[in-house]
PDB file of N, CA and C in Angstrom:
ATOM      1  N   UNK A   1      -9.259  -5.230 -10.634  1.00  0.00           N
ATOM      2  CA  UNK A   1      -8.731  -3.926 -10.248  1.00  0.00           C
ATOM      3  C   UNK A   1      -9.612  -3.338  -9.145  1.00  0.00           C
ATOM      4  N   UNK A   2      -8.887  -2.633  -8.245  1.00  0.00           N
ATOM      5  CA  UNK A   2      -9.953  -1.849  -6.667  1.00  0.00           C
ATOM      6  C   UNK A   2     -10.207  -0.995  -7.409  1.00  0.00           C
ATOM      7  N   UNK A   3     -11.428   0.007  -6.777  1.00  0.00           N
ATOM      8  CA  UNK A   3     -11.702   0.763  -6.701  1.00  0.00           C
ATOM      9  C   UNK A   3     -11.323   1.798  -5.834  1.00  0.00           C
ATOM     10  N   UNK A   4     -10.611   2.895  -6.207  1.00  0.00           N
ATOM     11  CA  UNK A   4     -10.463   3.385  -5.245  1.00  0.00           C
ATOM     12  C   UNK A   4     -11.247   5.036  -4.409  1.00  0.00           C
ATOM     13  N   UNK A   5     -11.379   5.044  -4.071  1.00  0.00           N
ATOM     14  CA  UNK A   5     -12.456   6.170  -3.578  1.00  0.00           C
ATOM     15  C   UNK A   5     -11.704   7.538  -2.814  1.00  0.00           C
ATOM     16  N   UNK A   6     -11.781   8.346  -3.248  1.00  0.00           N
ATOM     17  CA  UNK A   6     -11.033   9.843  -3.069  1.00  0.00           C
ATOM     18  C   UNK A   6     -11.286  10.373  -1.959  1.00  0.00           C
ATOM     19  N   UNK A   7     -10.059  11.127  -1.143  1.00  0.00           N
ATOM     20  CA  UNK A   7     -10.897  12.035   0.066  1.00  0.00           C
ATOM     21  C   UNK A   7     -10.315  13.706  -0.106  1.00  0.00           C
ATOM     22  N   UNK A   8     -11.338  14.076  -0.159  1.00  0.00           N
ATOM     23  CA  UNK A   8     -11.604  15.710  -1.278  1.00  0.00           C
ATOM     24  C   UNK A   8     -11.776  16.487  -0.312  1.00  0.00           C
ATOM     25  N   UNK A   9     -12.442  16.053   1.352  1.00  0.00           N
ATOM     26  CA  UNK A   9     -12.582  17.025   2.139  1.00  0.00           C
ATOM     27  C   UNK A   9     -12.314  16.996   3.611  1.00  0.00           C
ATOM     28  N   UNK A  10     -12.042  17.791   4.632  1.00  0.00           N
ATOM     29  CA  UNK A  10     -11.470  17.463   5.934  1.00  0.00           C
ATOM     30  C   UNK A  10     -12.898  16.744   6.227  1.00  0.00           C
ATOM     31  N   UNK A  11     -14.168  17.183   6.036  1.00  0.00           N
ATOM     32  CA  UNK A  11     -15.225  16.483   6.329  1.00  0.00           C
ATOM     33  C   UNK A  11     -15.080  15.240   6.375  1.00  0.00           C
ATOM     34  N   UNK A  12     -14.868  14.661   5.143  1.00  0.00           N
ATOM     35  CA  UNK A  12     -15.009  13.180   4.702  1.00  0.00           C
ATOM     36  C   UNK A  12     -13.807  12.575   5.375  1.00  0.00           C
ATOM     37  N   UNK A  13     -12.899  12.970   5.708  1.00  0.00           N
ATOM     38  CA  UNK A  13     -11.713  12.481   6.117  1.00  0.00           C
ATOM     39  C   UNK A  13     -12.336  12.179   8.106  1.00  0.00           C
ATOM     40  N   UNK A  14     -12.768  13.079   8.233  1.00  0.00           N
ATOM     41  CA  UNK A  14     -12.868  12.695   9.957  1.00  0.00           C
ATOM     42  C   UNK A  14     -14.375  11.681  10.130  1.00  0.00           C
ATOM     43  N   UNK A  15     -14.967  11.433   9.013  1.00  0.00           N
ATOM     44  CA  UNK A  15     -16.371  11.011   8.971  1.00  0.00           C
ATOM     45  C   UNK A  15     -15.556   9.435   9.276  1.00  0.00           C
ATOM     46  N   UNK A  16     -14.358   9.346   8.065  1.00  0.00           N
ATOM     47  CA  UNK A  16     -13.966   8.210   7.275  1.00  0.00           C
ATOM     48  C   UNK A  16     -12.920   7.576   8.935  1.00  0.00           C
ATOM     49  N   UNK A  17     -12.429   8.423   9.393  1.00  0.00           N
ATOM     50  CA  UNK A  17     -11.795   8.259  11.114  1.00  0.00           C
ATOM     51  C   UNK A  17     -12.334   7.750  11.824  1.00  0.00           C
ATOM     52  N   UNK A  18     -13.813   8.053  12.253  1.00  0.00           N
ATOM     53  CA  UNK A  18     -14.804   7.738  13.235  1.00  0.00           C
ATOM     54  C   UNK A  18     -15.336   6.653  12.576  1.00  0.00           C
ATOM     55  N   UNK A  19     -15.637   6.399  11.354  1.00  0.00           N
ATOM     56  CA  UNK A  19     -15.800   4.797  11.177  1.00  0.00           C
ATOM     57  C   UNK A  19     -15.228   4.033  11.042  1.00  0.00           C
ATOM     58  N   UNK A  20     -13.579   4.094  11.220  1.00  0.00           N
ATOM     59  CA  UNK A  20     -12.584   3.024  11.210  1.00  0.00           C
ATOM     60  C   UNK A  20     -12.578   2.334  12.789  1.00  0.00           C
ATOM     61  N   UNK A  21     -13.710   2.940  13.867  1.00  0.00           N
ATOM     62  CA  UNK A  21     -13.969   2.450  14.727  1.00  0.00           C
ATOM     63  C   UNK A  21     -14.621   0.809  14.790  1.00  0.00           C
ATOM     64  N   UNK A  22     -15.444   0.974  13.362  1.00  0.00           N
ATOM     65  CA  UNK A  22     -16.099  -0.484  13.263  1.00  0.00           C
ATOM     66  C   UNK A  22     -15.608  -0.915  11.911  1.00  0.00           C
ATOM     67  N   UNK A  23     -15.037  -0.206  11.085  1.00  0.00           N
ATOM     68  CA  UNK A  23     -14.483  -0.548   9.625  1.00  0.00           C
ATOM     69  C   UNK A  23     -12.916  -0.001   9.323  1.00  0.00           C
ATOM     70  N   UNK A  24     -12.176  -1.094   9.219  1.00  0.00           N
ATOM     71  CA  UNK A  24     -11.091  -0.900   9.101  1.00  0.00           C
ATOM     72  C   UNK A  24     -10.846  -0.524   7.611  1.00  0.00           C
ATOM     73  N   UNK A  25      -9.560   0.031   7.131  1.00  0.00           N
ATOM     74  CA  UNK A  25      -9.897   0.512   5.759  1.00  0.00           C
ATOM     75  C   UNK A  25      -8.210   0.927   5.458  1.00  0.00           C
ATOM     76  N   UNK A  26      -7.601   0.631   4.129  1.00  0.00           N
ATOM     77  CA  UNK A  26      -6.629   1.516   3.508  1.00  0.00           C
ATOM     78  C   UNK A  26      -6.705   2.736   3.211  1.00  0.00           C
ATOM     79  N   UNK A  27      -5.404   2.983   3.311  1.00  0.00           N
ATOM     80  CA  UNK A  27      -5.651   4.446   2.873  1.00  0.00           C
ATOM     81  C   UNK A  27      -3.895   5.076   2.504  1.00  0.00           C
ATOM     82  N   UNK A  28      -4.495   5.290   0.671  1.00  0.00           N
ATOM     83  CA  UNK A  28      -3.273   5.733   0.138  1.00  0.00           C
ATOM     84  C   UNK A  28      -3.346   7.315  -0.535  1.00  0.00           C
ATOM     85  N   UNK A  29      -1.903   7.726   0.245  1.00  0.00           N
ATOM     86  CA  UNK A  29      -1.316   8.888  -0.123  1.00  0.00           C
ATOM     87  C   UNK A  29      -0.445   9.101  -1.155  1.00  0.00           C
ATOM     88  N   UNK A  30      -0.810   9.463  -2.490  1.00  0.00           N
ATOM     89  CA  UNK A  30      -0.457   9.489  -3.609  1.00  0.00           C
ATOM     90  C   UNK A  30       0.145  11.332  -3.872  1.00  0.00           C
ATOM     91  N   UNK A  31       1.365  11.053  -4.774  1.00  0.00           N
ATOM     92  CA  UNK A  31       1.447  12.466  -5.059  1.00  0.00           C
ATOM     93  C   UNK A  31       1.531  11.812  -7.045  1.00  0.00           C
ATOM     94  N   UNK A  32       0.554  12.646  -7.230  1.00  0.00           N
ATOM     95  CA  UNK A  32       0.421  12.794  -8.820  1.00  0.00           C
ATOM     96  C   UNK A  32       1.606  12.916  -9.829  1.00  0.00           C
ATOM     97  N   UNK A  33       2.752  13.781  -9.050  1.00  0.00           N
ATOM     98  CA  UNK A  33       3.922  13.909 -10.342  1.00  0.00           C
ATOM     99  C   UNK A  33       5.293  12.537  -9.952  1.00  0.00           C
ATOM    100  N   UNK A  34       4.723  11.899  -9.149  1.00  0.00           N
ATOM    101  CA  UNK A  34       6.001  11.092  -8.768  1.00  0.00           C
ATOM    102  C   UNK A  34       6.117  10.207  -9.483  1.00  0.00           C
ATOM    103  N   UNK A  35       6.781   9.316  -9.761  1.00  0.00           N
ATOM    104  CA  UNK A  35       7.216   8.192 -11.010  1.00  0.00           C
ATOM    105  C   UNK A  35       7.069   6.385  -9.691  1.00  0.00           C
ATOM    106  N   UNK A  36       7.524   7.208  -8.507  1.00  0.00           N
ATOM    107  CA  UNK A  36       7.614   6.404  -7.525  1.00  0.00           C
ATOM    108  C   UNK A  36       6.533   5.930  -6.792  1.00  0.00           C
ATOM    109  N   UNK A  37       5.158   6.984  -6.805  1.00  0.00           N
ATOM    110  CA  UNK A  37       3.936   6.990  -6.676  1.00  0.00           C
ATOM    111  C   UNK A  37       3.387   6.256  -7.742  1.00  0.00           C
ATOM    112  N   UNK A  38       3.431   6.431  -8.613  1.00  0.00           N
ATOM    113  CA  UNK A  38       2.619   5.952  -9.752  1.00  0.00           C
ATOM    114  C   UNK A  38       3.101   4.318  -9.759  1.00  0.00           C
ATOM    115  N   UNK A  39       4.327   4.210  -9.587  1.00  0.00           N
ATOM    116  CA  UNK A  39       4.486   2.355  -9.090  1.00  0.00           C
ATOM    117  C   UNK A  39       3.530   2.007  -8.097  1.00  0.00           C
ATOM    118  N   UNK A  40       3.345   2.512  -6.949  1.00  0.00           N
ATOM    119  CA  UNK A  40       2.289   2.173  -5.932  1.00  0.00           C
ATOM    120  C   UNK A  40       1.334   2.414  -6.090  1.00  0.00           C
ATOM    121  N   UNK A  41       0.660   3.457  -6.929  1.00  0.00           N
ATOM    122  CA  UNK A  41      -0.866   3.591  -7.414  1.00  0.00           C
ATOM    123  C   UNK A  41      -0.928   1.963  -8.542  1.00  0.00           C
ATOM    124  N   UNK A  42      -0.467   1.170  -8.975  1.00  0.00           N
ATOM    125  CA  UNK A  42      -0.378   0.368  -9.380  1.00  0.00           C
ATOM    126  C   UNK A  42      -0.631  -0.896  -8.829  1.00  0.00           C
ATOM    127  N   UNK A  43       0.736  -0.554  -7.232  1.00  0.00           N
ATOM    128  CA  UNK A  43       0.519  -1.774  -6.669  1.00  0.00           C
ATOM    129  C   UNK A  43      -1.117  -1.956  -5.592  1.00  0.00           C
ATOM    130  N   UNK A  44      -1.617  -0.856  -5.443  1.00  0.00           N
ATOM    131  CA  UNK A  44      -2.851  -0.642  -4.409  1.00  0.00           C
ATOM    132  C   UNK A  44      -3.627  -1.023  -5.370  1.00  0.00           C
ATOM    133  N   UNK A  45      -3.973  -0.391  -6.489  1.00  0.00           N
ATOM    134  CA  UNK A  45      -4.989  -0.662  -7.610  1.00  0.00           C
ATOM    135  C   UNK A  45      -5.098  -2.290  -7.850  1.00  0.00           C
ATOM    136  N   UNK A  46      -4.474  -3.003  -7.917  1.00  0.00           N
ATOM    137  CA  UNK A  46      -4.004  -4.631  -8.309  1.00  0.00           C
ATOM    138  C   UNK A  46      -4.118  -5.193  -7.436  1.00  0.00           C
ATOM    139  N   UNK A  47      -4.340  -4.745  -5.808  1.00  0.00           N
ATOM    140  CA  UNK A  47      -4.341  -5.304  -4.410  1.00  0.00           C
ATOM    141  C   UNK A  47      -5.923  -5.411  -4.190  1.00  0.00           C
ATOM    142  N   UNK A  48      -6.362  -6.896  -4.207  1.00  0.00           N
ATOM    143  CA  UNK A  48      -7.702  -7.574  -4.267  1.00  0.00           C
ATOM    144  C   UNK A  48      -7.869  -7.850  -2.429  1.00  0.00           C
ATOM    145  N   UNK A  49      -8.674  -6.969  -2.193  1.00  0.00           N
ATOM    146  CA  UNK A  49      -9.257  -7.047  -0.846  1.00  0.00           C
ATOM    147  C   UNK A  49     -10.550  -6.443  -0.525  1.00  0.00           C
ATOM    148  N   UNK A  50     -11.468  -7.098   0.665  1.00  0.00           N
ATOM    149  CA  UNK A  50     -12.603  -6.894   1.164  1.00  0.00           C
ATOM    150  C   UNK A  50     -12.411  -5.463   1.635  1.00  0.00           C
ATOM    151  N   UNK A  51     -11.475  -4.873   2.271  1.00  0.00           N
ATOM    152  CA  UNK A  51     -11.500  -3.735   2.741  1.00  0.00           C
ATOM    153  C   UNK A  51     -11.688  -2.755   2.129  1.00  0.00           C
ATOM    154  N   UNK A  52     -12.470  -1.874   2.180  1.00  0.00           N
ATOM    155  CA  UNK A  52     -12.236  -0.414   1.345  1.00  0.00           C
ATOM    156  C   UNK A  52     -10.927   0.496   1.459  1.00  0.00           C
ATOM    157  N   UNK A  53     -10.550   1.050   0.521  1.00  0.00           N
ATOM    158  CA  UNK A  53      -9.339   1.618   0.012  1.00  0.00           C
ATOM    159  C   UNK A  53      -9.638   2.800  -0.444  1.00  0.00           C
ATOM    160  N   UNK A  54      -9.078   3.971   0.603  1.00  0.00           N
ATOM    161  CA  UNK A  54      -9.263   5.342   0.179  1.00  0.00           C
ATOM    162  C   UNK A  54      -7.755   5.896  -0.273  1.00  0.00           C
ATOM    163  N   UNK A  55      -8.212   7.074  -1.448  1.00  0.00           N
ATOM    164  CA  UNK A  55      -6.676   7.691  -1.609  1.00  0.00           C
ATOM    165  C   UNK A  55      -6.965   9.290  -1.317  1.00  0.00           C
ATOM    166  N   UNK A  56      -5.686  10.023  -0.990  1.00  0.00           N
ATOM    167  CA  UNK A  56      -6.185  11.604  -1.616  1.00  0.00           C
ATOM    168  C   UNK A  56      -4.521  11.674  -1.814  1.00  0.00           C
ATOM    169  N   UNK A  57      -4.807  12.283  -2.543  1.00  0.00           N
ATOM    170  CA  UNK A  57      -3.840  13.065  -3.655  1.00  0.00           C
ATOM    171  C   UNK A  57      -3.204  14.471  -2.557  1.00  0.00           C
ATOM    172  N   UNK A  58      -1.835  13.897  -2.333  1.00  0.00           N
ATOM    173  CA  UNK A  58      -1.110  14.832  -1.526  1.00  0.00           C
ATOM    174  C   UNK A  58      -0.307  16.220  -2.122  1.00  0.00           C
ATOM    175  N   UNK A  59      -0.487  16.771  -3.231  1.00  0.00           N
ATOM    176  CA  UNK A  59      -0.201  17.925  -4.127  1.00  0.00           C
ATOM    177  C   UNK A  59      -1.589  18.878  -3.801  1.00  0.00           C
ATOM    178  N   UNK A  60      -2.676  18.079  -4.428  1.00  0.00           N
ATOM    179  CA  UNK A  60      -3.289  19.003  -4.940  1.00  0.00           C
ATOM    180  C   UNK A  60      -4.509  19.208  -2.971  1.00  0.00           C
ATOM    181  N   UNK A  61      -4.679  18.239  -2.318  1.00  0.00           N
ATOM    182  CA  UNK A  61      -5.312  18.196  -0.926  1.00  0.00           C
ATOM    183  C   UNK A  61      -4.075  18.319  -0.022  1.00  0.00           C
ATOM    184  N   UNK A  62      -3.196  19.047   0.210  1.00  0.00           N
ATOM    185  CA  UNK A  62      -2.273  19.197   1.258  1.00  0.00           C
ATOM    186  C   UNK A  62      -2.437  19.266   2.559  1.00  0.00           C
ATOM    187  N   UNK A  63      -3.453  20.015   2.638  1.00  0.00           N
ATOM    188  CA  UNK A  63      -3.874  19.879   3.978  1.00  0.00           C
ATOM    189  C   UNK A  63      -4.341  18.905   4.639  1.00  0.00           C
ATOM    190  N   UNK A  64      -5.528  18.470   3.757  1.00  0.00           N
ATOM    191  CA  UNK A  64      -6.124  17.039   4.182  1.00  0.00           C
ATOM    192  C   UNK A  64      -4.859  16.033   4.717  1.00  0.00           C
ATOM    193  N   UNK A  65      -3.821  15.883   3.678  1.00  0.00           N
ATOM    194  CA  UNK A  65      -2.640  15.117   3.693  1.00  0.00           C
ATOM    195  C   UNK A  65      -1.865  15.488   5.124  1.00  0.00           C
ATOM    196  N   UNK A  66      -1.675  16.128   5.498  1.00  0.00           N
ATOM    197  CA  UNK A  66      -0.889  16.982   6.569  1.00  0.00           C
ATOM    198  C   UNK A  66      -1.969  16.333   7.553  1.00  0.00           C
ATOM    199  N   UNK A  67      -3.117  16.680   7.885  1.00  0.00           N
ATOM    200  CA  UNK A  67      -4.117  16.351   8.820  1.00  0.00           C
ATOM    201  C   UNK A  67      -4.164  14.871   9.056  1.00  0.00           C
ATOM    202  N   UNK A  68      -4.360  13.950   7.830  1.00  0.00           N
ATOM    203  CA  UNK A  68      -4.364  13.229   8.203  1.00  0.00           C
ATOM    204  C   UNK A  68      -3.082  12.016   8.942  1.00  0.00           C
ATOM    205  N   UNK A  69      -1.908  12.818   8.315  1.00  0.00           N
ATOM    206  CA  UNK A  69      -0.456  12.360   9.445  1.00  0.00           C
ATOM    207  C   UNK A  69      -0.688  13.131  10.794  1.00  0.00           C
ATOM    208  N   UNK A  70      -1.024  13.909  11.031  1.00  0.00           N
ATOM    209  CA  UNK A  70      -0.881  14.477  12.247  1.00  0.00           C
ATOM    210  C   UNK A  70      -2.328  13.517  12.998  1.00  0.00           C
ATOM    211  N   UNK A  71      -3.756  12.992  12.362  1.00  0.00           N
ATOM    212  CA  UNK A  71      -4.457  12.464  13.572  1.00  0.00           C
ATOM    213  C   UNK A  71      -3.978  11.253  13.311  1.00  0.00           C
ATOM    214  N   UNK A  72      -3.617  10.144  12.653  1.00  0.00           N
ATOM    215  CA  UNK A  72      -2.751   9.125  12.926  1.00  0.00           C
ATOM    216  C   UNK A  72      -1.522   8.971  13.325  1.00  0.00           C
ATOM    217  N   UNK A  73      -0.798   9.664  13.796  1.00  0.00           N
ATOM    218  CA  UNK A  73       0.349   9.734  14.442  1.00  0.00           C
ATOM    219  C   UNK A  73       1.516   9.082  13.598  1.00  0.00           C
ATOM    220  N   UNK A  74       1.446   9.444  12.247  1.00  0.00           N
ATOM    221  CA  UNK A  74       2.752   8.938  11.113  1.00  0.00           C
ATOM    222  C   UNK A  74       3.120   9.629  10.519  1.00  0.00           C
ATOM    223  N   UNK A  75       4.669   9.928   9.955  1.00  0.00           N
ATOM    224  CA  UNK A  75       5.316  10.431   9.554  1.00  0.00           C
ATOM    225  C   UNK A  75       4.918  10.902   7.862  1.00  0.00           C
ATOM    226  N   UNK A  76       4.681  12.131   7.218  1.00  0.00           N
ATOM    227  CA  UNK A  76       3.767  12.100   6.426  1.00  0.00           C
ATOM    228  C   UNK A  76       4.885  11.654   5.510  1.00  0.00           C
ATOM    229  N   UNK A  77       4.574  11.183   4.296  1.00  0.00           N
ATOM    230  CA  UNK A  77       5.507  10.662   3.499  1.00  0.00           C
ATOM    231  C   UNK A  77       4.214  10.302   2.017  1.00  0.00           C
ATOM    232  N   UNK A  78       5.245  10.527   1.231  1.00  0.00           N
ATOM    233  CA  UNK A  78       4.335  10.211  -0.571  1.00  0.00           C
ATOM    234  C   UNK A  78       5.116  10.060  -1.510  1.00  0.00           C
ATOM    235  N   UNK A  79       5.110   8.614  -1.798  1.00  0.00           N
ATOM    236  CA  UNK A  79       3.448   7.562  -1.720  1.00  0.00           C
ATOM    237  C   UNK A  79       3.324   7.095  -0.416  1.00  0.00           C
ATOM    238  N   UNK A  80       2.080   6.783   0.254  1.00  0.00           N
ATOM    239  CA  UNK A  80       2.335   6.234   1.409  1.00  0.00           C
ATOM    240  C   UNK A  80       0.969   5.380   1.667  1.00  0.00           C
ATOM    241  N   UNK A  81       1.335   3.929   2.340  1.00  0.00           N
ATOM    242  CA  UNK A  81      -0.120   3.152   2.412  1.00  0.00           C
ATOM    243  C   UNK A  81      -0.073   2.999   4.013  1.00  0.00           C
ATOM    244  N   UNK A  82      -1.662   3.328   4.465  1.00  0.00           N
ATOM    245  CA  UNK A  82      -1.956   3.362   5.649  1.00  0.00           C
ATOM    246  C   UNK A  82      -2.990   2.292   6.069  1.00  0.00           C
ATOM    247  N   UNK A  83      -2.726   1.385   6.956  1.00  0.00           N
ATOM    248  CA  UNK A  83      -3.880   0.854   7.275  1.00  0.00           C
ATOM    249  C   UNK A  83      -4.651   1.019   8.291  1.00  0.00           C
ATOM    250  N   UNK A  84      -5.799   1.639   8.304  1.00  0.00           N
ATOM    251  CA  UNK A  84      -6.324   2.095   9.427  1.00  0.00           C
ATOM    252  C   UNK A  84      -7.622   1.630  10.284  1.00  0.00           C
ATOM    253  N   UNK A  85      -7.867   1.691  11.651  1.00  0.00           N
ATOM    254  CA  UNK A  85      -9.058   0.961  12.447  1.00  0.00           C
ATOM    255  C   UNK A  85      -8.691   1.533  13.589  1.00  0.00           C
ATOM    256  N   UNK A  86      -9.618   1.835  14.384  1.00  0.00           N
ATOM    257  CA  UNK A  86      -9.987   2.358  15.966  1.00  0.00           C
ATOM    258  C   UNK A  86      -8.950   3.643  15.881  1.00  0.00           C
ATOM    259  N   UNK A  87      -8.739   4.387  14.493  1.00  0.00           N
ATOM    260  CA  UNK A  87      -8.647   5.836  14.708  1.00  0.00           C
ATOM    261  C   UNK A  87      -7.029   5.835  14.886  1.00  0.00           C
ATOM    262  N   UNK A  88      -6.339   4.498  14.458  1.00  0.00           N
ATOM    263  CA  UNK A  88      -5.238   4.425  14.551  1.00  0.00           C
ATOM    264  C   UNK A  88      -4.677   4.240  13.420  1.00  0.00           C
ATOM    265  N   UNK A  89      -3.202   4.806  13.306  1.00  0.00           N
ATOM    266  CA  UNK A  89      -2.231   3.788  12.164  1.00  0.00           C
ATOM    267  C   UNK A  89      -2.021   2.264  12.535  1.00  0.00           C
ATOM    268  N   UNK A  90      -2.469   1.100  11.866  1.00  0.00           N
ATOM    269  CA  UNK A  90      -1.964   0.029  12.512  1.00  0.00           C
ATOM    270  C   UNK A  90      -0.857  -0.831  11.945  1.00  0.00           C
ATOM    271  N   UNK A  91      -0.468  -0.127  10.312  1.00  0.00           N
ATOM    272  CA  UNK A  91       0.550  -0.451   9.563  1.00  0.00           C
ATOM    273  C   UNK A  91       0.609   0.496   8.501  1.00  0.00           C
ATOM    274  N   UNK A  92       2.059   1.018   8.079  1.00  0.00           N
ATOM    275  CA  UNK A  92       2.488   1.761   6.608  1.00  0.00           C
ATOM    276  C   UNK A  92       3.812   1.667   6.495  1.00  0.00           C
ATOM    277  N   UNK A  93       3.488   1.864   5.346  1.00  0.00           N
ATOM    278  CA  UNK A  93       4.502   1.724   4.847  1.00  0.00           C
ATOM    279  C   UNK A  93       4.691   2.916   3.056  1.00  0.00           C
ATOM    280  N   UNK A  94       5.749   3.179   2.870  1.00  0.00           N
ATOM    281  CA  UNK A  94       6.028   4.349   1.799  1.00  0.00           C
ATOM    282  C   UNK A  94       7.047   3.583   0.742  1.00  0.00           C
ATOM    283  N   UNK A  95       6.829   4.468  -0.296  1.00  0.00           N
ATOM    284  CA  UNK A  95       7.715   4.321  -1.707  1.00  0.00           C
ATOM    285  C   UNK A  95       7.774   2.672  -1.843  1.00  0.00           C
ATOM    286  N   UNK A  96       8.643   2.213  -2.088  1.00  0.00           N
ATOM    287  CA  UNK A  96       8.921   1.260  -2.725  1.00  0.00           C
ATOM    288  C   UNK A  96       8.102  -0.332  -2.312  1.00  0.00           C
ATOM    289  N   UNK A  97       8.296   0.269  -0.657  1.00  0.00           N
ATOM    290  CA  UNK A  97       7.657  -0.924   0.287  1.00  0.00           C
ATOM    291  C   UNK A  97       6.183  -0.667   0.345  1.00  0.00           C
ATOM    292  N   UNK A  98       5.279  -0.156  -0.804  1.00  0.00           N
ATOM    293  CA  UNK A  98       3.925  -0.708  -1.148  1.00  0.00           C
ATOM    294  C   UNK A  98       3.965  -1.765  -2.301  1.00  0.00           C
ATOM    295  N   UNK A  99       3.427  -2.724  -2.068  1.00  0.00           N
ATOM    296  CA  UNK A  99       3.303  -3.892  -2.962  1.00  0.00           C
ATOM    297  C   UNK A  99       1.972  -4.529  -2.436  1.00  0.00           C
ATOM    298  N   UNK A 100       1.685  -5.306  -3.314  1.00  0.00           N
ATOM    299  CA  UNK A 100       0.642  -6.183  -2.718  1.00  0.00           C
ATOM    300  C   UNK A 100       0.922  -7.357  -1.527  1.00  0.00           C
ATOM    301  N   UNK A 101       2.192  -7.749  -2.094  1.00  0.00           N
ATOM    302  CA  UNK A 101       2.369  -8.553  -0.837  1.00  0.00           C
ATOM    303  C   UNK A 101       2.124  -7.886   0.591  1.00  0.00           C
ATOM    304  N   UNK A 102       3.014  -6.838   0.240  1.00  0.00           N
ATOM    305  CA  UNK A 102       2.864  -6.333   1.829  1.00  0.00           C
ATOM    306  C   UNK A 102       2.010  -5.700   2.542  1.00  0.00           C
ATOM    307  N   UNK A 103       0.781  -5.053   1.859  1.00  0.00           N
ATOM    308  CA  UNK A 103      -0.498  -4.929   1.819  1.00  0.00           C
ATOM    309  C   UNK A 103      -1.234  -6.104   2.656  1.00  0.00           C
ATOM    310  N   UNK A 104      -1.263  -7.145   1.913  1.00  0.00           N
ATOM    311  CA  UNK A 104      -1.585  -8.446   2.138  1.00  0.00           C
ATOM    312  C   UNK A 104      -1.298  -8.939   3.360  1.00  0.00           C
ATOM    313  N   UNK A 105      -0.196  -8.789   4.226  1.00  0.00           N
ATOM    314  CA  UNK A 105       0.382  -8.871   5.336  1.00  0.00           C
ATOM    315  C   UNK A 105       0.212  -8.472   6.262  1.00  0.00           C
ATOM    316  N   UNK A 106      -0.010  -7.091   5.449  1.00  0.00           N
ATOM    317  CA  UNK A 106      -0.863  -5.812   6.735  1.00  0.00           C
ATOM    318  C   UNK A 106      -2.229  -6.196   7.068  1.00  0.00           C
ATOM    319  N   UNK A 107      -2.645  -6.978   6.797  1.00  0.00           N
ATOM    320  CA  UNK A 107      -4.339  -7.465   7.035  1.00  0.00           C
ATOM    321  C   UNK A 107      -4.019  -8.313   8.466  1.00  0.00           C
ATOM    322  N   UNK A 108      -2.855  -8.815   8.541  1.00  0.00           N
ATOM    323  CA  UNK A 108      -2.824  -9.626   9.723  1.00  0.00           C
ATOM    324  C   UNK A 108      -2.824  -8.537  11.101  1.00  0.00           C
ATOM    325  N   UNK A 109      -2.506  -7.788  10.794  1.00  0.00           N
ATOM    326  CA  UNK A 109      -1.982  -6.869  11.889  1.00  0.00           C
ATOM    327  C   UNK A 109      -3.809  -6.422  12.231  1.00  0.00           C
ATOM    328  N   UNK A 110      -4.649  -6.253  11.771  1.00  0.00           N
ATOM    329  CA  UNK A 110      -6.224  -6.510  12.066  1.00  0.00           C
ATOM    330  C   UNK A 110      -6.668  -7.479  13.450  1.00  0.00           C
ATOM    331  N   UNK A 111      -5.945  -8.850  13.432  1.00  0.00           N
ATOM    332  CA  UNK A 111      -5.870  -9.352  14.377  1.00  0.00           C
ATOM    333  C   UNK A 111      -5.978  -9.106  15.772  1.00  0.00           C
TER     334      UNK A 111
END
């Protein structure tokens, strides 16, 4: 099972931006009451990778959530998996289309 590591503050969120310059990293947008979320908090949790995997919780951090679609340039959406490096979106995908496979896939796009 990942670990997954929380982002609680706009701080940590632009810290976590500026090092996707040399560290690429997931990053899932979870909303706590969804039934549809909680399938993808499942499938990220079960998704075995070197990369670090951040979540924040789009209910209760809204803003953060909002901020962080607006500096990656994606449509905000929850559940939603982001893969991110050089301060970009470089793959996501929402609701149903988080799985591990496709997670897994998204690593190529690193390339």
């Amino acid at each position: 099972m990942t670990n997954l590591l929380e982002i609680t503050s706009r701080e940590q969120w632009k810290e976590l931006l500026e090092l996707s310059e040399t560290q690429p990293f997931f990053l899932f947008k979870h909303s706590t009451t969804c039934p549809i979320s909680a399938f993808a908090h499942r499938q990220v949790t079960n998704f075995q990778t070197d990369l670090p995997i951040y979540f924040v919780k789009v209910i209760e951090n809204r803003p953060i959530s909002l901020e962080i679609a607006d500096d990656l340039n994606v449509t905000h959406q929850s559940p939603q998996a982001i893969l991110v490096m050089h301060r970009l979106a470089k793959w996501d995908q929402s609701h149903y289309d988080i799985t591990e496979e496709t997670m897994a896939s998204a690593i190529d796009f690193l390339i």
